[in-house]
ModelCIF file with pLDDT and N, C-alpha, C, O atoms, coordinates in Angstrom:
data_MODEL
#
_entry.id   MODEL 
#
_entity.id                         1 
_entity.type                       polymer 
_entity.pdbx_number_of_molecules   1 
#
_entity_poly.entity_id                      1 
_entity_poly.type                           'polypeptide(L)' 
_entity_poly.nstd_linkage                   no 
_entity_poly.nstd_monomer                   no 
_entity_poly.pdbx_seq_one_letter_code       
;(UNK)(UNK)(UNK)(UNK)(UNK)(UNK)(UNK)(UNK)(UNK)(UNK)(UNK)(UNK)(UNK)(UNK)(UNK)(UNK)
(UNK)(UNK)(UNK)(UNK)(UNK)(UNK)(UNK)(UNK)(UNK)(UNK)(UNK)(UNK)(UNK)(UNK)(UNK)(UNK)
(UNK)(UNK)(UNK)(UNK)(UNK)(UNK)
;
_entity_poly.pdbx_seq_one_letter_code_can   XXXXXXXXXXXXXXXXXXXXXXXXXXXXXXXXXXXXXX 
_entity_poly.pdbx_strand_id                 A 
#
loop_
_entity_poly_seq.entity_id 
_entity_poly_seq.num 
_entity_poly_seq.mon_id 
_entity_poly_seq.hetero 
1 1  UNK n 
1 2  UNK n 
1 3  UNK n 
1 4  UNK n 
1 5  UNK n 
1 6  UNK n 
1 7  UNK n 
1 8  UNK n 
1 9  UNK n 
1 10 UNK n 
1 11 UNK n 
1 12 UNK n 
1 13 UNK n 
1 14 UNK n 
1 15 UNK n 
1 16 UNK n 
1 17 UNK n 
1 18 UNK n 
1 19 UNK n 
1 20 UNK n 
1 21 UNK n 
1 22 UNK n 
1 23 UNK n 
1 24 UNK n 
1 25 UNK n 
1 26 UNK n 
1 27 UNK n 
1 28 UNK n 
1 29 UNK n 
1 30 UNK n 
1 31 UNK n 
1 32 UNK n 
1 33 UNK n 
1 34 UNK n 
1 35 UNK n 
1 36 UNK n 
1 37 UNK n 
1 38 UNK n 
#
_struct_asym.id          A 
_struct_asym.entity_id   1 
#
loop_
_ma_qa_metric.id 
_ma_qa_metric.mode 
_ma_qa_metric.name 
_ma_qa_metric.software_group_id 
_ma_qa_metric.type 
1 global pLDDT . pLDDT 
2 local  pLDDT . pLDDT 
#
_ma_qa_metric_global.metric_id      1 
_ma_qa_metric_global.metric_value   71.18 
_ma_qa_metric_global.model_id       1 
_ma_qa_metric_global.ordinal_id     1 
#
loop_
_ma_qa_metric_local.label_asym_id 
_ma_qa_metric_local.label_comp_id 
_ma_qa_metric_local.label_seq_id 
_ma_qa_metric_local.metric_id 
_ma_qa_metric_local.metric_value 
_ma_qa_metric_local.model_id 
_ma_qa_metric_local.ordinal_id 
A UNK 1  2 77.00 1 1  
A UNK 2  2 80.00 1 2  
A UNK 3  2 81.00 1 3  
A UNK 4  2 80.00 1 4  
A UNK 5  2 77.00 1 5  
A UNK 6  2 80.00 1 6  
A UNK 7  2 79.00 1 7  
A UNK 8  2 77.00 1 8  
A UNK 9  2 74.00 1 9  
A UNK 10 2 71.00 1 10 
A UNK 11 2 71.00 1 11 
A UNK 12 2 68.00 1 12 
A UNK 13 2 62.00 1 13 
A UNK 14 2 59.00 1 14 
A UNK 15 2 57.00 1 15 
A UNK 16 2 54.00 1 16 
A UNK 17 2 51.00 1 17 
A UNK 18 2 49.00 1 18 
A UNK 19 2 53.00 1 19 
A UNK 20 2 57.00 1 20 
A UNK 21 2 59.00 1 21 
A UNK 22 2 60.00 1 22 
A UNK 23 2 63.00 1 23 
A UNK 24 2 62.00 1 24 
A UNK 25 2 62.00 1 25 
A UNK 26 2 67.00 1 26 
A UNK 27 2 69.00 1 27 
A UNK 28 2 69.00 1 28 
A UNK 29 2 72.00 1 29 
A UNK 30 2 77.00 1 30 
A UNK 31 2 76.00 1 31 
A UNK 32 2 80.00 1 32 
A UNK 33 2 84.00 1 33 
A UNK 34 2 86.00 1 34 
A UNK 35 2 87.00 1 35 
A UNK 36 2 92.00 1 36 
A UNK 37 2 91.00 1 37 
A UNK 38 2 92.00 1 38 
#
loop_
_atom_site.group_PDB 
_atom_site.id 
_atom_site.type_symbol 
_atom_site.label_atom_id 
_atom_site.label_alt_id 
_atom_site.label_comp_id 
_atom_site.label_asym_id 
_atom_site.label_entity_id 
_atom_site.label_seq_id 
_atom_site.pdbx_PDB_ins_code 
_atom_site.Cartn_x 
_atom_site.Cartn_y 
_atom_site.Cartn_z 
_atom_site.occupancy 
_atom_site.B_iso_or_equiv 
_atom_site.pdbx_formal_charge 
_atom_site.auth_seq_id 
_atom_site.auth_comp_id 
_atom_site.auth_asym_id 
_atom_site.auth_atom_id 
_atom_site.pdbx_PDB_model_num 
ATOM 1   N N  . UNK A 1 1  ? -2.629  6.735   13.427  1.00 77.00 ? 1  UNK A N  1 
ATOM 2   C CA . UNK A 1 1  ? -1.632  7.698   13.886  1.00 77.00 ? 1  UNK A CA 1 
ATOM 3   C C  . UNK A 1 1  ? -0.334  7.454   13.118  1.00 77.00 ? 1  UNK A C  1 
ATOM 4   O O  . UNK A 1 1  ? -0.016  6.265   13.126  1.00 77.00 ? 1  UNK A O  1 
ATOM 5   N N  . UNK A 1 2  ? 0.492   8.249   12.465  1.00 80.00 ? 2  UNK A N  1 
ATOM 6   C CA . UNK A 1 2  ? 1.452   8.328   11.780  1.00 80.00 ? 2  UNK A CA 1 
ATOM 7   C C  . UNK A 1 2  ? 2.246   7.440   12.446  1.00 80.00 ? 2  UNK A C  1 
ATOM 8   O O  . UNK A 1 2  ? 2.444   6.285   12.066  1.00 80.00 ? 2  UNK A O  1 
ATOM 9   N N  . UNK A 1 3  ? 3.026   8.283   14.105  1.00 81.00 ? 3  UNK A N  1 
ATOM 10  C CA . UNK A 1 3  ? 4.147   7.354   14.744  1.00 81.00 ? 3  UNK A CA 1 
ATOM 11  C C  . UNK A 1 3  ? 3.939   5.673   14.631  1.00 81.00 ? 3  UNK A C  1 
ATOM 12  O O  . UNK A 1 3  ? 4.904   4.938   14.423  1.00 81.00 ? 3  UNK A O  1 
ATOM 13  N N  . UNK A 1 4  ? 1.935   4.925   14.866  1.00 80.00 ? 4  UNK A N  1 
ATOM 14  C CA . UNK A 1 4  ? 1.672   3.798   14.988  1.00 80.00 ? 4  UNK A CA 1 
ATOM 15  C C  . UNK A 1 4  ? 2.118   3.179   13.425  1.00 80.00 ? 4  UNK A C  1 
ATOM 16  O O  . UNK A 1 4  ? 2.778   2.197   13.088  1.00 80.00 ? 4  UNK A O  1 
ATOM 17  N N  . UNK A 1 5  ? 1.455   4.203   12.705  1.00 77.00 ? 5  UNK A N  1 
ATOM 18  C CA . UNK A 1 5  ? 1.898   3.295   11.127  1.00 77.00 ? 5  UNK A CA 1 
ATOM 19  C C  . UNK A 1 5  ? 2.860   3.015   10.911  1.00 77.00 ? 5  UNK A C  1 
ATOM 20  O O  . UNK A 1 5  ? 3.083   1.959   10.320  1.00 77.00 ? 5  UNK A O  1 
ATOM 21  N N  . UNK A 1 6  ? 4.197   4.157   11.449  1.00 80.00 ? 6  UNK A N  1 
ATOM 22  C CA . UNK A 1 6  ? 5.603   3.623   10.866  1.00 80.00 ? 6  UNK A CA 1 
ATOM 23  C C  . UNK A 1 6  ? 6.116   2.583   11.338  1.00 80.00 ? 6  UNK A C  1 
ATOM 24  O O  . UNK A 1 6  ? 7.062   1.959   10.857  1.00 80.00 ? 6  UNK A O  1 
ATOM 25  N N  . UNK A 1 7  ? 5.449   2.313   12.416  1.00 79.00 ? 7  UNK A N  1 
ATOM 26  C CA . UNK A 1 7  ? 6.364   1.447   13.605  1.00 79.00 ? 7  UNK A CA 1 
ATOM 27  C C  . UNK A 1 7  ? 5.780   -0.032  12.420  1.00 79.00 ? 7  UNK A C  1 
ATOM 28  O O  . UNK A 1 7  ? 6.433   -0.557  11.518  1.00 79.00 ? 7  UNK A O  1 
ATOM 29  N N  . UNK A 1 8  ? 4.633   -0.292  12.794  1.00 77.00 ? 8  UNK A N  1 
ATOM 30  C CA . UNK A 1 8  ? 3.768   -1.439  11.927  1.00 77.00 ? 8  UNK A CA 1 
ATOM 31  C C  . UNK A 1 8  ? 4.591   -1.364  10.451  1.00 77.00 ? 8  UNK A C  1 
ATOM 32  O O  . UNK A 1 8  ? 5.158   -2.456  10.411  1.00 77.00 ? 8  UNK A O  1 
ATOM 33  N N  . UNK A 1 9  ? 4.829   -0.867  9.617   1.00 74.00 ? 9  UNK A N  1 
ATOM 34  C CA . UNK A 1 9  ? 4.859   -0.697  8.298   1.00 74.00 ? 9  UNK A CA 1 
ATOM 35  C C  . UNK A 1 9  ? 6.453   -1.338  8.494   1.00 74.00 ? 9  UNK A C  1 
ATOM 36  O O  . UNK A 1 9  ? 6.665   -2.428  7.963   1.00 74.00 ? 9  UNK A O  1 
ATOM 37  N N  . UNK A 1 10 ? 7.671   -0.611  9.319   1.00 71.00 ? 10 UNK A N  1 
ATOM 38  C CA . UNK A 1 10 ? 9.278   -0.994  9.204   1.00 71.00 ? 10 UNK A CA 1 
ATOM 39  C C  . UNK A 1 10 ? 8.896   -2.812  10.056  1.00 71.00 ? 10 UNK A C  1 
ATOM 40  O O  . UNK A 1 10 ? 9.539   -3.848  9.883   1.00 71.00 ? 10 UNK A O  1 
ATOM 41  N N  . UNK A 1 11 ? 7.578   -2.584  10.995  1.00 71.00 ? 11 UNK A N  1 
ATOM 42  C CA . UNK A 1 11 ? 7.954   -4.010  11.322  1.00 71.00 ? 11 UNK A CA 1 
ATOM 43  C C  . UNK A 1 11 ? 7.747   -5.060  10.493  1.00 71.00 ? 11 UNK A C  1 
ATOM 44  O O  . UNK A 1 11 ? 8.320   -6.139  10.647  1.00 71.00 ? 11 UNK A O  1 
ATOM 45  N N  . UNK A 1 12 ? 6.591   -4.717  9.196   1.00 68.00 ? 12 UNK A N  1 
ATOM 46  C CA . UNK A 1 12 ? 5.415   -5.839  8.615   1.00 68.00 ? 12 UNK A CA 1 
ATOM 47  C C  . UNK A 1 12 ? 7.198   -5.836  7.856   1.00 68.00 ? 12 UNK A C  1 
ATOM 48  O O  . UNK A 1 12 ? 7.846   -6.803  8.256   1.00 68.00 ? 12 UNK A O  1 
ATOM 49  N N  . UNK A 1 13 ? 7.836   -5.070  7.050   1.00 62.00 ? 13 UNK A N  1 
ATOM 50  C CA . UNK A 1 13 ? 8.904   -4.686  6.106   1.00 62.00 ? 13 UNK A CA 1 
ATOM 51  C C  . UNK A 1 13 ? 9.648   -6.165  6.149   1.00 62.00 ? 13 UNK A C  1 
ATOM 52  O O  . UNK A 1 13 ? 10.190  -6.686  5.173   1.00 62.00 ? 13 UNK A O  1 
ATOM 53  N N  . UNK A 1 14 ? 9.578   -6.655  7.289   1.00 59.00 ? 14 UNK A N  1 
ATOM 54  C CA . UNK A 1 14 ? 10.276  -7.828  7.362   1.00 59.00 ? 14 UNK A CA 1 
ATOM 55  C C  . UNK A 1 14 ? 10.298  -9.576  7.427   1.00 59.00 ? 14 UNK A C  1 
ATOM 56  O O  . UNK A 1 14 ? 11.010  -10.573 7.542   1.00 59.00 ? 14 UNK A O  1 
ATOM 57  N N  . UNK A 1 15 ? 8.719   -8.988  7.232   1.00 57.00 ? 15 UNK A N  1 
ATOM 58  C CA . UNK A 1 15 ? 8.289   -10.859 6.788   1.00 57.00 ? 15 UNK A CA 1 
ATOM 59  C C  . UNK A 1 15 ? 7.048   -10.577 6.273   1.00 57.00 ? 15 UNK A C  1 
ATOM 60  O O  . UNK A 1 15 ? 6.303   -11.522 6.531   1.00 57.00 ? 15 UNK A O  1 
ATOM 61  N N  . UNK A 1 16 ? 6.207   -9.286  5.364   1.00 54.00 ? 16 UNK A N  1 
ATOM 62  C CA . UNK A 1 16 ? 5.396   -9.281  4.509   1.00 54.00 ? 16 UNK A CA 1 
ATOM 63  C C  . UNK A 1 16 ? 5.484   -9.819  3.494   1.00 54.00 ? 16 UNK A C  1 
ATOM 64  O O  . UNK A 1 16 ? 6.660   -9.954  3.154   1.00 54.00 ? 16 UNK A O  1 
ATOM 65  N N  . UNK A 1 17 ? 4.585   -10.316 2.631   1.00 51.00 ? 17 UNK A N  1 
ATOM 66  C CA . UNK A 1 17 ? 4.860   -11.149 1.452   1.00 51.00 ? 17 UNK A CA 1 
ATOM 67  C C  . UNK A 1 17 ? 4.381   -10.140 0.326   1.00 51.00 ? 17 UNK A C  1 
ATOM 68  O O  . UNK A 1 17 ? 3.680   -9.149  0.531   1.00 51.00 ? 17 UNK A O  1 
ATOM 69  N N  . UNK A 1 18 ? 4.910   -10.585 -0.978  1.00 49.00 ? 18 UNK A N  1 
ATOM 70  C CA . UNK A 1 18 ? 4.682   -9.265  -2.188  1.00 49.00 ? 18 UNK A CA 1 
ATOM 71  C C  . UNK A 1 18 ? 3.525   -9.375  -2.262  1.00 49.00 ? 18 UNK A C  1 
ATOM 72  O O  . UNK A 1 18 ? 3.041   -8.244  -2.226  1.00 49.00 ? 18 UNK A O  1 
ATOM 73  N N  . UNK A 1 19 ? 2.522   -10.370 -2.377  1.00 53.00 ? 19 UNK A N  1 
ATOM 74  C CA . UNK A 1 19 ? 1.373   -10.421 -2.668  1.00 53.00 ? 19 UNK A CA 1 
ATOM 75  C C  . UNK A 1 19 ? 0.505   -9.051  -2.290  1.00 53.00 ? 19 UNK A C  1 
ATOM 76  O O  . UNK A 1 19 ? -0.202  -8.407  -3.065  1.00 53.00 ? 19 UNK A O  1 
ATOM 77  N N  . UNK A 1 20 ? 0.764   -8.777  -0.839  1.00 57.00 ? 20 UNK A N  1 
ATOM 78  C CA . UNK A 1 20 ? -0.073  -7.703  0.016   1.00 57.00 ? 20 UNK A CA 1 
ATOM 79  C C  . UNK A 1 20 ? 0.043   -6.364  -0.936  1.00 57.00 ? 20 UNK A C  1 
ATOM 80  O O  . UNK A 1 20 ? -0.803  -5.562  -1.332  1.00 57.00 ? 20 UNK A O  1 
ATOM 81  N N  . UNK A 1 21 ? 1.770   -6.500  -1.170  1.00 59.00 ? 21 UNK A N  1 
ATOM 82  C CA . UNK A 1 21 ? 2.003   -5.054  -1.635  1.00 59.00 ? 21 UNK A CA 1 
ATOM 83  C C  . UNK A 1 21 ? 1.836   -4.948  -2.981  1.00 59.00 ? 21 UNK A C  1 
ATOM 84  O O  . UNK A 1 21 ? 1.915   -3.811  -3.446  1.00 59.00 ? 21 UNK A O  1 
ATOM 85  N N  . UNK A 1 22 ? 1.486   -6.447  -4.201  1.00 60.00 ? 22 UNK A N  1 
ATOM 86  C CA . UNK A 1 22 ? 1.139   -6.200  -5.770  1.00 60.00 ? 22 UNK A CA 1 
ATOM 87  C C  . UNK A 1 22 ? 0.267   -5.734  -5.556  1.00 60.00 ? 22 UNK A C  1 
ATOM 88  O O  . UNK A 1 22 ? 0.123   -4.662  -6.145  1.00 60.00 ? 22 UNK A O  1 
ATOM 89  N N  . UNK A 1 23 ? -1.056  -6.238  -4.473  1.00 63.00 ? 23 UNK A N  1 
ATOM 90  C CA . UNK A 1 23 ? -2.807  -6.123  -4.433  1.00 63.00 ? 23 UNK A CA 1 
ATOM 91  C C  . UNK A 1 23 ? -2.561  -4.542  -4.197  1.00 63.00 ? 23 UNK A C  1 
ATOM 92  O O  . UNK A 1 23 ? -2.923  -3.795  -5.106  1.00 63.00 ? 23 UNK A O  1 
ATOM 93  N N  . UNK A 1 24 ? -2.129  -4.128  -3.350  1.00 62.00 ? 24 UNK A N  1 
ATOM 94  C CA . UNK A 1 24 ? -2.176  -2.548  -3.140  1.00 62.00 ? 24 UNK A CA 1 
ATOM 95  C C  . UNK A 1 24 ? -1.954  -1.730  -4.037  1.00 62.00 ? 24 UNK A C  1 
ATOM 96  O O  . UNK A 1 24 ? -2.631  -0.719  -4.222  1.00 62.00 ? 24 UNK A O  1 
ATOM 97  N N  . UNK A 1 25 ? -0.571  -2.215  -4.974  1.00 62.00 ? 25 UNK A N  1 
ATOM 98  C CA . UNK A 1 25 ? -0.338  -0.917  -5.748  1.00 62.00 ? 25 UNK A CA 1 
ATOM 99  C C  . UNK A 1 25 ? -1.483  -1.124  -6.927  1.00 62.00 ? 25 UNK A C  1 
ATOM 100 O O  . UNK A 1 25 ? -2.015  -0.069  -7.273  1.00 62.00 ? 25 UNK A O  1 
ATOM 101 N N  . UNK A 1 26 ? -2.058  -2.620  -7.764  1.00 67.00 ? 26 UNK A N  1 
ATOM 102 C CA . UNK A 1 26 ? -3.023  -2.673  -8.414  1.00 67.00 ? 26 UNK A CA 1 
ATOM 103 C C  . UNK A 1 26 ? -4.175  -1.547  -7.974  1.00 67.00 ? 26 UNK A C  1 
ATOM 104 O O  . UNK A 1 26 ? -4.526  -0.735  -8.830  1.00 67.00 ? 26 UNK A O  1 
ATOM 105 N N  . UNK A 1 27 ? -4.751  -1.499  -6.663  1.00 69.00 ? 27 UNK A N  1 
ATOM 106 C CA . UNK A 1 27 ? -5.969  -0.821  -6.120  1.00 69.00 ? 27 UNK A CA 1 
ATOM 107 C C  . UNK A 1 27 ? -5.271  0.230   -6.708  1.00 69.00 ? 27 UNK A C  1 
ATOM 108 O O  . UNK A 1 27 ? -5.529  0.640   -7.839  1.00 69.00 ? 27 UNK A O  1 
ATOM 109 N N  . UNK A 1 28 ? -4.192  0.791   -5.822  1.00 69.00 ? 28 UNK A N  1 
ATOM 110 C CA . UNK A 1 28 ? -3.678  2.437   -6.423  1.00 69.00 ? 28 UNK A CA 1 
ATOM 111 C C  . UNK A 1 28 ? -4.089  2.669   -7.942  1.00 69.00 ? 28 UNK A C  1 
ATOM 112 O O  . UNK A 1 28 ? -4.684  3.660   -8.366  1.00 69.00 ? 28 UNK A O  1 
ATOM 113 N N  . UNK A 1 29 ? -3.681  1.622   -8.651  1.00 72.00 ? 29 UNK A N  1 
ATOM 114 C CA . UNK A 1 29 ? -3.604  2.285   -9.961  1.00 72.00 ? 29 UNK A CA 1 
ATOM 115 C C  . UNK A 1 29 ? -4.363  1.942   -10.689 1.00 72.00 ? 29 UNK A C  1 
ATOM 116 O O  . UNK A 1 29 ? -4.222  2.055   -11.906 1.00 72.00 ? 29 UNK A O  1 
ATOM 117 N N  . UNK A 1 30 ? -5.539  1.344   -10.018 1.00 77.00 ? 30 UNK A N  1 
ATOM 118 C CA . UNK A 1 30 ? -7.115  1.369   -10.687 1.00 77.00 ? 30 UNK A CA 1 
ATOM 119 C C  . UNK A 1 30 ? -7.332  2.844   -10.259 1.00 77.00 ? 30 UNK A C  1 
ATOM 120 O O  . UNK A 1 30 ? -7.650  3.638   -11.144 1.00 77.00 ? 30 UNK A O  1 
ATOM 121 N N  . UNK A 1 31 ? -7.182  3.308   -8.920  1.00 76.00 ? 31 UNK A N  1 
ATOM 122 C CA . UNK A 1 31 ? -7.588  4.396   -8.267  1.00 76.00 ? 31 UNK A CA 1 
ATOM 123 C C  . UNK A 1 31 ? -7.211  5.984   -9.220  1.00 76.00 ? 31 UNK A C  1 
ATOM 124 O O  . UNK A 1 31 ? -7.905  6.764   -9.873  1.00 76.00 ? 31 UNK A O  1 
ATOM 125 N N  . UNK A 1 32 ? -5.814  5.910   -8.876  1.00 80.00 ? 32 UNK A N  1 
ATOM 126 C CA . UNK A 1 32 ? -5.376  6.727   -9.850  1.00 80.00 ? 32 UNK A CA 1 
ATOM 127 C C  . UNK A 1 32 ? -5.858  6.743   -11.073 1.00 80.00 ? 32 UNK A C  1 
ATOM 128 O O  . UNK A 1 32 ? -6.044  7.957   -11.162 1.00 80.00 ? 32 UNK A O  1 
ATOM 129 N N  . UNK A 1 33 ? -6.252  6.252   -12.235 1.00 84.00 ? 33 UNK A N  1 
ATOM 130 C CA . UNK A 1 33 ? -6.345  6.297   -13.140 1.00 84.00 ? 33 UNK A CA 1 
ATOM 131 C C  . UNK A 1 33 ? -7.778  6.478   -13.388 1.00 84.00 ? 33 UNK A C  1 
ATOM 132 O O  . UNK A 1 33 ? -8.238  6.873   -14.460 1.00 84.00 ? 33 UNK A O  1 
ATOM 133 N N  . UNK A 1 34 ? -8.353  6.221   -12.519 1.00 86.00 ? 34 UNK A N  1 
ATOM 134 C CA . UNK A 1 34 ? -10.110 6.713   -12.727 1.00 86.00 ? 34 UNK A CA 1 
ATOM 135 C C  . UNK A 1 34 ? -10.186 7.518   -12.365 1.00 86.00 ? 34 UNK A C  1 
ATOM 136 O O  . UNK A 1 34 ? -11.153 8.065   -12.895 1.00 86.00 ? 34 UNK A O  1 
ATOM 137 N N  . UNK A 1 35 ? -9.360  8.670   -11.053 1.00 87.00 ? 35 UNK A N  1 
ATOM 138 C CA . UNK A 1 35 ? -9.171  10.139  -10.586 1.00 87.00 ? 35 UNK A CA 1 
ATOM 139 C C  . UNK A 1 35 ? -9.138  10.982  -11.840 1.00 87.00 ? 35 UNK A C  1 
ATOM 140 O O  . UNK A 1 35 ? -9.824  11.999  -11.945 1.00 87.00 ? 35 UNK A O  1 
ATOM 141 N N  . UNK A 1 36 ? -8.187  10.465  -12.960 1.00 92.00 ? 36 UNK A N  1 
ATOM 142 C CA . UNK A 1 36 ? -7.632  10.873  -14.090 1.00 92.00 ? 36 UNK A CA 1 
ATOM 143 C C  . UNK A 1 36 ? -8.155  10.976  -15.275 1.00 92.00 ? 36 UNK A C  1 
ATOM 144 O O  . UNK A 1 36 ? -8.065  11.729  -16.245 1.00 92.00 ? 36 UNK A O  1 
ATOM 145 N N  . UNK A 1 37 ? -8.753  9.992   -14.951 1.00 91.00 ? 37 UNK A N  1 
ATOM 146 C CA . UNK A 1 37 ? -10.012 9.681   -16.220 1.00 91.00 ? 37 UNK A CA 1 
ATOM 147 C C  . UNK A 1 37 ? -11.224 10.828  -16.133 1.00 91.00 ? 37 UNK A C  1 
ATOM 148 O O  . UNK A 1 37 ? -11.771 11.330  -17.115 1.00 91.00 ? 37 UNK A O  1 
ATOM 149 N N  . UNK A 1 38 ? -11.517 11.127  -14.747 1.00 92.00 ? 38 UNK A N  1 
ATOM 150 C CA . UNK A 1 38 ? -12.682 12.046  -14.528 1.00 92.00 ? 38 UNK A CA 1 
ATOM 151 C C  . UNK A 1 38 ? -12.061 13.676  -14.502 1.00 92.00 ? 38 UNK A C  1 
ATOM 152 O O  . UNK A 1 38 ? -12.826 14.626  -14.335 1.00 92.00 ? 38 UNK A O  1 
#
């Protein structure tokens, strides 16, 4: 649910570590780029 994600997402915002968010944008932009490729 949108309202649940934002709440989770501004709370993680404050003691997440980069790691979580390098691994994610890597996936994205394997993702993206094979969308692109095809």
């Amino acid at each position: 649910n949108p309202v649940d994600r934002v709440r989770e997402e501004e709370q993680a915002a404050k003691d997440s570590g980069s790691d979580r968010h390098a691994s994610f944008a890597g996936f994205l932009m394997t993702h993206n780029t094979t969308v692109s490729i095809k």
